[in-house]
Protein backbone atom coordinates (compact mmCIF):
# COMPACT_ATOMS: atom_id res chain seq x y z
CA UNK A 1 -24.40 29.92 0.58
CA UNK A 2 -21.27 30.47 2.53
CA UNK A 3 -19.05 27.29 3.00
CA UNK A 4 -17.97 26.24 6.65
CA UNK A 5 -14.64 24.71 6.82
CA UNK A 6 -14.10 21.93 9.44
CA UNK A 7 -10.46 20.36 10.17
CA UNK A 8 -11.06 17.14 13.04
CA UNK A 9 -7.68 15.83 14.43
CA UNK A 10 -8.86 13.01 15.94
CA UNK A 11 -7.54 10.26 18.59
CA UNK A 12 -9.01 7.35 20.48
CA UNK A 13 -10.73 9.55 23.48
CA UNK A 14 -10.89 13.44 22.02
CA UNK A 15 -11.41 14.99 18.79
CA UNK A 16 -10.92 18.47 18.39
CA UNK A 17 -12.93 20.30 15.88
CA UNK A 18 -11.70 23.58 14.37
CA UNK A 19 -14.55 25.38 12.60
CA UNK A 20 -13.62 28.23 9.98
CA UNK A 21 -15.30 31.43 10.29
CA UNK A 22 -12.86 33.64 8.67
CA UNK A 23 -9.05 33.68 7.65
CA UNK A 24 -7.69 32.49 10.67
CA UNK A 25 -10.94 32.84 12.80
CA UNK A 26 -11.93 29.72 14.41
CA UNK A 27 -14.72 28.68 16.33
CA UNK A 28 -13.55 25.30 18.33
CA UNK A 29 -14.61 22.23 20.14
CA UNK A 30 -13.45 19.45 22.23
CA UNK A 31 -15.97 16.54 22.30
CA UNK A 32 -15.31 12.57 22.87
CA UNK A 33 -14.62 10.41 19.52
CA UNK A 34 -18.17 9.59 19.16
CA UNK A 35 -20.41 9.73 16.50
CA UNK A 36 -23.04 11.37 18.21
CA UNK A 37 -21.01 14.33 20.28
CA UNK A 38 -19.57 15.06 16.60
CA UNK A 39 -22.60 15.16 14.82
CA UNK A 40 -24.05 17.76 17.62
CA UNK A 41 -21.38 19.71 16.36
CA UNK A 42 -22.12 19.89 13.06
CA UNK A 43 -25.42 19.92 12.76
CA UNK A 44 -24.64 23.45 14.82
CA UNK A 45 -23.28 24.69 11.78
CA UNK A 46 -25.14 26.16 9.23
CA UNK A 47 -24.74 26.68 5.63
CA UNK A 48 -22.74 23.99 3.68
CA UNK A 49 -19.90 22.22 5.98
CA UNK A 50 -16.27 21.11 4.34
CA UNK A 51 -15.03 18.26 6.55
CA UNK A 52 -11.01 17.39 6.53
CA UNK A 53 -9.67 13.86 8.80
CA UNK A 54 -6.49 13.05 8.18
CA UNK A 55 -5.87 9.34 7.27
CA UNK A 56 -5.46 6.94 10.20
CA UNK A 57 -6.86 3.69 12.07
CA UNK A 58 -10.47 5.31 13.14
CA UNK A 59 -10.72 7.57 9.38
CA UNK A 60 -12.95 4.89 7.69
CA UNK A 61 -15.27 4.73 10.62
CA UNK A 62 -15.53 8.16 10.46
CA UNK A 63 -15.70 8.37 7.11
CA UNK A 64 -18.96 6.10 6.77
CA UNK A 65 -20.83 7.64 9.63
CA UNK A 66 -20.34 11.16 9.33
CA UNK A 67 -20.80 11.47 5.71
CA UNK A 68 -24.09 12.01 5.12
CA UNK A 69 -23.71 14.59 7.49
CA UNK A 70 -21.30 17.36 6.16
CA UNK A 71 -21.75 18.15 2.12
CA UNK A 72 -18.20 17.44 1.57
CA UNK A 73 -15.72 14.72 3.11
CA UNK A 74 -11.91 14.84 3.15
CA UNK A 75 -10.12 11.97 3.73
CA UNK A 76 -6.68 13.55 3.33
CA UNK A 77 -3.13 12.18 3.20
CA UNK A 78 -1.04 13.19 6.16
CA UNK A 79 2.23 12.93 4.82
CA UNK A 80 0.80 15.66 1.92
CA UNK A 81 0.21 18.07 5.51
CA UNK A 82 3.03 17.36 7.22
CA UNK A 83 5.71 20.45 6.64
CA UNK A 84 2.55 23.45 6.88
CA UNK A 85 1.71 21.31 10.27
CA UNK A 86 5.44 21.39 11.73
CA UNK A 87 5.35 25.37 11.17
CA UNK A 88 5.09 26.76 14.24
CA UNK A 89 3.62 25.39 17.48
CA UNK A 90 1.88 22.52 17.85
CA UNK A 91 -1.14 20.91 19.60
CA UNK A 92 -4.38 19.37 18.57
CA UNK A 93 -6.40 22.40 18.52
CA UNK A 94 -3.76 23.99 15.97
CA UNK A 95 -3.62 21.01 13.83
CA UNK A 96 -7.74 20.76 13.51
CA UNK A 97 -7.49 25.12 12.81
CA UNK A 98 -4.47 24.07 9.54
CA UNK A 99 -6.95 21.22 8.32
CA UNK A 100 -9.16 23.79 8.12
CA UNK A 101 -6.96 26.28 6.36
CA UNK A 102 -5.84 23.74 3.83
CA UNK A 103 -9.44 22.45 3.11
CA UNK A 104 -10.72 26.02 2.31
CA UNK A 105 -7.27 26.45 0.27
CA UNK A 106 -7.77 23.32 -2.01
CA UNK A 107 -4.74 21.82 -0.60
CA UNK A 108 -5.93 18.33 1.25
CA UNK A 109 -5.03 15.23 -1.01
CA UNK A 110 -7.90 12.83 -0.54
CA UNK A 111 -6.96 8.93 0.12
CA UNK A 112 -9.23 6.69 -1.62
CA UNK A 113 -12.02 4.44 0.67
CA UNK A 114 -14.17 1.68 -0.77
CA UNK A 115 -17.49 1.88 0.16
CA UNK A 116 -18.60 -1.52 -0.68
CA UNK A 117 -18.58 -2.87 2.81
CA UNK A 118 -17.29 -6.59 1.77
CA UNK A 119 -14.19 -5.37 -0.31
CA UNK A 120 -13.44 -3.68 2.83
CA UNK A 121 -14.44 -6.76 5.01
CA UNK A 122 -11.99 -8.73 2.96
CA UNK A 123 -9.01 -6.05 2.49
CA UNK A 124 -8.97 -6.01 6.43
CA UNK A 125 -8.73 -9.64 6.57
CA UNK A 126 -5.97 -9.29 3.97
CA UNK A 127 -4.62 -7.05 6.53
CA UNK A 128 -4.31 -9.41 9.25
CA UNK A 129 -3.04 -11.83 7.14
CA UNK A 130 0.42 -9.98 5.95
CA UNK A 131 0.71 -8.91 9.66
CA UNK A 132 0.53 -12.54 11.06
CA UNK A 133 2.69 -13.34 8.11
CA UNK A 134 5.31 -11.00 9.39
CA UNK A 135 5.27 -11.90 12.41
CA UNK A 136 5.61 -15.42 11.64
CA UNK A 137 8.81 -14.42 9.81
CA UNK A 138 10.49 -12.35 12.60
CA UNK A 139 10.22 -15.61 15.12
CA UNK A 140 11.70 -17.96 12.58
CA UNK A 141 14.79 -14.96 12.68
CA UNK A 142 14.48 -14.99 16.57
CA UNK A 143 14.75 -18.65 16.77
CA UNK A 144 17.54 -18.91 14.55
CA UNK A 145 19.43 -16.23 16.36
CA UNK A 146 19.03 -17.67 19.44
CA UNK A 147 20.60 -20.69 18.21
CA UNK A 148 23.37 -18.80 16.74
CA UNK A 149 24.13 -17.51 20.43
CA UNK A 150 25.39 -21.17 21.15
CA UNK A 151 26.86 -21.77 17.87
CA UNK A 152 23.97 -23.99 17.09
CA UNK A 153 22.00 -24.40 13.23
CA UNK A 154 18.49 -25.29 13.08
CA UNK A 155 18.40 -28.56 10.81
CA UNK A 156 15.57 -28.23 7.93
CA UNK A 157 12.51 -29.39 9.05
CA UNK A 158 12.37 -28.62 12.72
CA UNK A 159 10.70 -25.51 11.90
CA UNK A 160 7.37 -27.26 10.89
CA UNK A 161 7.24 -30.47 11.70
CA UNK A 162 6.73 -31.42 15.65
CA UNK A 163 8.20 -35.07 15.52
CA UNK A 164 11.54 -33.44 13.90
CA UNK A 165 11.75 -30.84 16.83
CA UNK A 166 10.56 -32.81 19.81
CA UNK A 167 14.05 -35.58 18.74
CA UNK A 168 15.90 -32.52 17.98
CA UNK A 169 15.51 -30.86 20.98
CA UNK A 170 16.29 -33.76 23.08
CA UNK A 171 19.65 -33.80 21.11
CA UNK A 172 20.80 -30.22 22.37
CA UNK A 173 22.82 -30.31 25.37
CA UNK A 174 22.64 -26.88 26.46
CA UNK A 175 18.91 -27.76 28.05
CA UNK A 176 18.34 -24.23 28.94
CA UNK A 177 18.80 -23.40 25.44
CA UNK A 178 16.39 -26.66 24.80
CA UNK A 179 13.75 -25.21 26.99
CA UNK A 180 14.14 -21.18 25.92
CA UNK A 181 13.41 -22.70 22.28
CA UNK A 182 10.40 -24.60 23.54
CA UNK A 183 8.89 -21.82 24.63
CA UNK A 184 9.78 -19.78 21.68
CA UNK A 185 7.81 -22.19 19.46
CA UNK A 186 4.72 -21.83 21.69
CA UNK A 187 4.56 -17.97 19.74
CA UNK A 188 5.32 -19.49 16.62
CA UNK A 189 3.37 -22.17 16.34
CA UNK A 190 0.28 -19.78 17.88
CA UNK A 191 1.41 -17.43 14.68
CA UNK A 192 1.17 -19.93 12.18
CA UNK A 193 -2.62 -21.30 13.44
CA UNK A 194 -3.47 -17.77 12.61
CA UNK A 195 -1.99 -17.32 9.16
CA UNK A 196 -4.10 -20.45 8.60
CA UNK A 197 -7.09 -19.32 9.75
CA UNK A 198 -6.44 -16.32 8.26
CA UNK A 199 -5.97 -17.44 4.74
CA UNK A 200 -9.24 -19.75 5.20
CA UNK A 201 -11.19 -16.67 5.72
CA UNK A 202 -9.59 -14.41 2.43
CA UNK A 203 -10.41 -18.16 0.88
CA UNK A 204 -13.91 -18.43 1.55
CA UNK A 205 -14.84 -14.70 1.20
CA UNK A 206 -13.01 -14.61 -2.49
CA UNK A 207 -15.29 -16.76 -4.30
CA UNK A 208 -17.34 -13.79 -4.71
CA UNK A 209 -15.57 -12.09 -7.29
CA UNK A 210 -14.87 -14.35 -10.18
CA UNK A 211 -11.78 -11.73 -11.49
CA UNK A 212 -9.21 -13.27 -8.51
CA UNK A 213 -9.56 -16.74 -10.04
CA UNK A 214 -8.63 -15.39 -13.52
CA UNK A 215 -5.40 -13.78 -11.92
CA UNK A 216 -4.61 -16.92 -10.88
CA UNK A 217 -3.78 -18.04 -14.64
CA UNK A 218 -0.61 -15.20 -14.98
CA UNK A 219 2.72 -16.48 -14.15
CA UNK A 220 3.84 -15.32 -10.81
CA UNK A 221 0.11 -14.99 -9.47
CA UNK A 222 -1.05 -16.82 -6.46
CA UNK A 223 -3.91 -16.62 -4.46
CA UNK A 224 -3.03 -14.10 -1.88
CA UNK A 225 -1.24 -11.82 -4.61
CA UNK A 226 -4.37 -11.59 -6.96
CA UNK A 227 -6.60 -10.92 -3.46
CA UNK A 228 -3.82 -8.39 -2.36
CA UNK A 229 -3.84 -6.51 -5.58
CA UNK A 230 -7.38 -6.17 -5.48
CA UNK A 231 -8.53 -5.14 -2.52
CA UNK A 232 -5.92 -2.41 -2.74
CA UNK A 233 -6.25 -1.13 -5.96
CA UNK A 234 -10.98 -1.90 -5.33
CA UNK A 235 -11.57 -1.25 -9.02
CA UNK A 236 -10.15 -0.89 -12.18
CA UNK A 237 -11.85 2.41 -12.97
CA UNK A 238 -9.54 4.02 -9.75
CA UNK A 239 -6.93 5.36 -12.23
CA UNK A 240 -7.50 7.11 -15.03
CA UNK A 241 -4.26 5.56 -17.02
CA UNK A 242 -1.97 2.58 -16.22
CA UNK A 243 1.03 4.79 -15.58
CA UNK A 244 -1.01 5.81 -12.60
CA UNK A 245 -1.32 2.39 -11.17
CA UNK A 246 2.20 2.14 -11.31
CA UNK A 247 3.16 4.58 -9.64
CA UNK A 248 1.04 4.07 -6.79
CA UNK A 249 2.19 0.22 -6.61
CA UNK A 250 5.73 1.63 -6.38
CA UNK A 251 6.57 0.45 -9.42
CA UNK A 252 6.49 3.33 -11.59
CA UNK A 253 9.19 6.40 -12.28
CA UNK A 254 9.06 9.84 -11.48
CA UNK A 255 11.02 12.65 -12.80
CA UNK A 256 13.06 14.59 -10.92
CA UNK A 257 15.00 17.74 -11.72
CA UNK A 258 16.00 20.61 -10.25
CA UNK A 259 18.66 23.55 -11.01
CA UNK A 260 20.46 24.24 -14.39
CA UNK A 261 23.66 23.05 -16.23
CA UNK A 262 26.77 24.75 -17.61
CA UNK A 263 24.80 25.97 -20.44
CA UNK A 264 22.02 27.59 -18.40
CA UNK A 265 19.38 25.24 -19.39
CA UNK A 266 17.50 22.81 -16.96
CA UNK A 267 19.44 20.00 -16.09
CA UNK A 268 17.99 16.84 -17.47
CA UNK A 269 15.48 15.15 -15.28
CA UNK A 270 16.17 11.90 -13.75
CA UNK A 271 13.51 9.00 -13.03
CA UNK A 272 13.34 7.18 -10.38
CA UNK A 273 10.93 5.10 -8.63
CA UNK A 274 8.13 6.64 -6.02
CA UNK A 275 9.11 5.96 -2.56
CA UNK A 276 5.37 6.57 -0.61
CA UNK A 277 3.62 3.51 -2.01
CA UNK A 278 1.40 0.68 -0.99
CA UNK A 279 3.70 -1.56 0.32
CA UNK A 280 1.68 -4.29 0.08
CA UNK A 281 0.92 -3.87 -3.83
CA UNK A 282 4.14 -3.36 -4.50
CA UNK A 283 5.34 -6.43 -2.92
CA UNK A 284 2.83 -8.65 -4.34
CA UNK A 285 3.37 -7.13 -8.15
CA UNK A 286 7.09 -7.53 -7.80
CA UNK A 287 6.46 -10.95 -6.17
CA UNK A 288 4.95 -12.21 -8.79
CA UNK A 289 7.26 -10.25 -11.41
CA UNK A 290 9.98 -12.88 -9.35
CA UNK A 291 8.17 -15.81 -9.19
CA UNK A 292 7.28 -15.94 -13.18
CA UNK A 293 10.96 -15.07 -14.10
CA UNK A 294 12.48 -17.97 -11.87
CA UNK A 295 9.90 -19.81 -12.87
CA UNK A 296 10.37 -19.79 -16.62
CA UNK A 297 8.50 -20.95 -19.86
CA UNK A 298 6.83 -17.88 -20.09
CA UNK A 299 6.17 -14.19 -21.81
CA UNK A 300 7.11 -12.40 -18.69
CA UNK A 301 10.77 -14.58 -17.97
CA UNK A 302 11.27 -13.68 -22.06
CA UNK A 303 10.35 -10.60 -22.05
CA UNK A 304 13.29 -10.48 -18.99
CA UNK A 305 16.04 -12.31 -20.55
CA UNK A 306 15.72 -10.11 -24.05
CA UNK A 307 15.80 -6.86 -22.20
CA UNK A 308 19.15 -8.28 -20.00
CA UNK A 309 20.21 -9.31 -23.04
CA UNK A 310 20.06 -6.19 -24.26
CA UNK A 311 22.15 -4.44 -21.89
CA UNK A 312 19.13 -3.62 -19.36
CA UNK A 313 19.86 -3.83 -15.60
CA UNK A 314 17.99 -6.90 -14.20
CA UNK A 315 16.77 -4.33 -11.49
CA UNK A 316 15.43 -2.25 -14.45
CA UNK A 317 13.84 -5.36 -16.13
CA UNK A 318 12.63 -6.87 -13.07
CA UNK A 319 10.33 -3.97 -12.76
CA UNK A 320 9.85 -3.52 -16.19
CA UNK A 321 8.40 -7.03 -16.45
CA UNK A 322 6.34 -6.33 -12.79
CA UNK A 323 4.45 -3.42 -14.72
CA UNK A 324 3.44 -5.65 -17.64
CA UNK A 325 2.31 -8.05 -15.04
CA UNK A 326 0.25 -5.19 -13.38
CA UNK A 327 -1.20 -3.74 -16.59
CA UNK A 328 -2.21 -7.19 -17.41
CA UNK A 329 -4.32 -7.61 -13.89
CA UNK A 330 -5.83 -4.08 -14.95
CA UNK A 331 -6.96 -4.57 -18.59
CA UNK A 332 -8.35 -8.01 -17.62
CA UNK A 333 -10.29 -6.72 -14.92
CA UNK A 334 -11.43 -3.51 -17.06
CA UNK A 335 -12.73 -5.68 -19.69
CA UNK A 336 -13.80 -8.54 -17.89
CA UNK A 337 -12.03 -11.22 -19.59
CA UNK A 338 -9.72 -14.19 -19.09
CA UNK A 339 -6.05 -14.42 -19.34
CA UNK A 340 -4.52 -14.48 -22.74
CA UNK A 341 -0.98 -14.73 -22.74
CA UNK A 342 -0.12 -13.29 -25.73
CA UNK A 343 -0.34 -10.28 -23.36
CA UNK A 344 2.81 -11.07 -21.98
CA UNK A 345 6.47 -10.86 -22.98
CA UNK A 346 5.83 -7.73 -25.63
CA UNK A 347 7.74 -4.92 -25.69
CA UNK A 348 7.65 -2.85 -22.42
CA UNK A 349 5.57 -0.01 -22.75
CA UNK A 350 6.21 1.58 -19.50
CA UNK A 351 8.50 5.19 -18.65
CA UNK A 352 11.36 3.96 -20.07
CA UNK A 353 10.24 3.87 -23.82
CA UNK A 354 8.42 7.04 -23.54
CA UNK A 355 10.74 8.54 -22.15
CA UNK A 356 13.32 7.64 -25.12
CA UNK A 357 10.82 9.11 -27.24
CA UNK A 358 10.44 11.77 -25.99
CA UNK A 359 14.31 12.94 -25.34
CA UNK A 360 14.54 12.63 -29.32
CA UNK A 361 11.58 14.91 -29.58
CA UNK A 362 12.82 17.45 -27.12
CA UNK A 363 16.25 17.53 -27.53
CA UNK A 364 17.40 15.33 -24.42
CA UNK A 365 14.64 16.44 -21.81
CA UNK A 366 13.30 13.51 -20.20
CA UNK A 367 9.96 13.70 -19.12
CA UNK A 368 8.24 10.77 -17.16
CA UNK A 369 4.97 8.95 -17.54
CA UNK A 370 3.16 9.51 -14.68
């Protein structure tokens, strides 16, 4: 049975729809982003249908409505199909045709959906949270600068507290200053209502899986970081290996190497950490890496002081310590079981070991964990 290609670059009005005939045959389409007009479309197709959509906002509603309608969907990773797309000219139609090409080549990189519709209910509420979060943050930086403009410091407690402003306020001479920061705390204090709201929501919908309140006993491990780390990493069967994880938390090394030396052999590879990551993960694994070395009294701030004892960068161990922190979460969640914290503050078993090992295997070729 002869397999039909499909690439779909899709918007908010259009999709285009590039099907694959033959090397660089295509028969196309231009039909609204609806489920329906798309699913005319291929059910026109006969024979067994490859379908590639790039990631992007409207890619898991796709995803869950189309599937059962093509024998194979691509969720693929545009950053992966970037360079092949910038060869040459570019529109939509082109774009859907290379999907195509690169589907039929083996060369899409899927991006991993959940389809358990509550883990996906509560990672988009996670979502919302960070974002309100941040934007909490940038008008506590817009406040403060406009203060600066007069020369003026916000005392502590003025931020939060309404009593504090309101008498604070009335102290400011400049009154147009007064006023401008009245009506900057209108956005703030809107922002803040809906972090709160927000985090009542992740709150409530958590108490279904009994794994985030287990979390919750590691050192550095709040409520939002155990709910962050698992709605992005879904389940502990994901990756194959730890080292895995940790790379896609942006916590892990990769080697690079390129060229030769003096001697004409490859020049030693050097690690370094992944820069396209989950942002997210990796801020809430090296969060709580922080939070349980400041906060002491623990396997993970010991494990940290030996290895900057040691002569280890506190950069390196900082990380070091955030992937024993991660591999913890994992193994916990793989086996189901509570937090035991003899787990923490052993030796690190993460690139940086193996990677001594193996230089004195291979005679001072580093190769990286990944």
């Amino acid at each position: 049975m002869k397999t039909h290609y499909i690439g779909a670059d899709v918007d908010s009005k259009m999709t285009e729809l590039a099907v694959e005939m033959g090397p660089e045959a295509y028969r196309r389409h231009r039909v609204p982003t609806t489920i329906p007009a798309i699913r005319e479309v291929l059910a026109g197709v006969a024979g067994r249908k490859c379908l590639a959509i790039e990631e992007g906002p409207m890619a898991d509603w796709l995803r869950r409505n189309l599937k059962g309608d093509v024998d194979e969907l691509i969720v693929c990773d545009p950053r992966r199909n970037r360079l092949i797309a910038q060869d040459g000219p570019k529109d939509d139609p082109l774009d859907a045709g290379r999907l195509a090409a690169l589907g039929r080549g083996g060369y899409l990189k899927p991006v991993y959906h959940s389809d358990d519709a509550d883990r996906v209910a509560l990672k988009r509420w996670v979502g919302l949270y960070h974002d309100r979060v941040k934007t909490a943050v940038a008008e506590i930086a817009k406040l403060r600068a406009r203060c600066r403009m007069d020369g003026v410091r916000v005392p502590r407690g003025v931020l939060h507290r309404e009593t504090v402003r309101t008498e604070w306020l009335q102290t400011l001479e400049d009154r147009t200053l007064a006023r401008q920061l009245e009506v900057r705390w209108v956005g703030y204090d809107a922002v803040r209502t809906q972090v709160r709201q927000a985090r009542a929501e992740i709150r409530r919908l958590a108490k279904r899986w009994p794994i985030l309140a287990r979390w919750e006993a590691i050192p550095g491990i709040g409520p939002i970081r155990a709910v962050t780390f698992f709605v992005h990493v879904d389940t502990p069967f994901r990756f194959a290996r730890k080292s895995k994880l940790w790379t896609y938390a942006g916590i892990g090394l990769m080697r690079r190497s390129s060229g030769t030396g003096a001697d004409g052999r490859p020049k030693p590879g050097r690690l370094r950490l992944a820069f396209a990551v989950n942002r997210h993960l990796k801020n809430a694994v090296l969060g709580a890496a922080l939070s349980a070395i400041r906060q002491g009294g623990n396997g993970s701030a010991a494990h940290y002081e030996r290895m900057v004892q040691e002569g280890a960068k506190p950069s390196n161990a900082r990380h070091t310590v955030a992937r024993q922190i991660a591999a913890v979460m994992w193994g916990m969640w793989k086996s189901d079981r509570p937090y035991d914290p003899r787990l923490a503050g052993g030796r690190d078993e993460g690139p940086s070991r193996r990677t001594t090992g193996d230089r004195k295997k291979g005679g001072g070729r580093r190769t990286p964990e990944t």
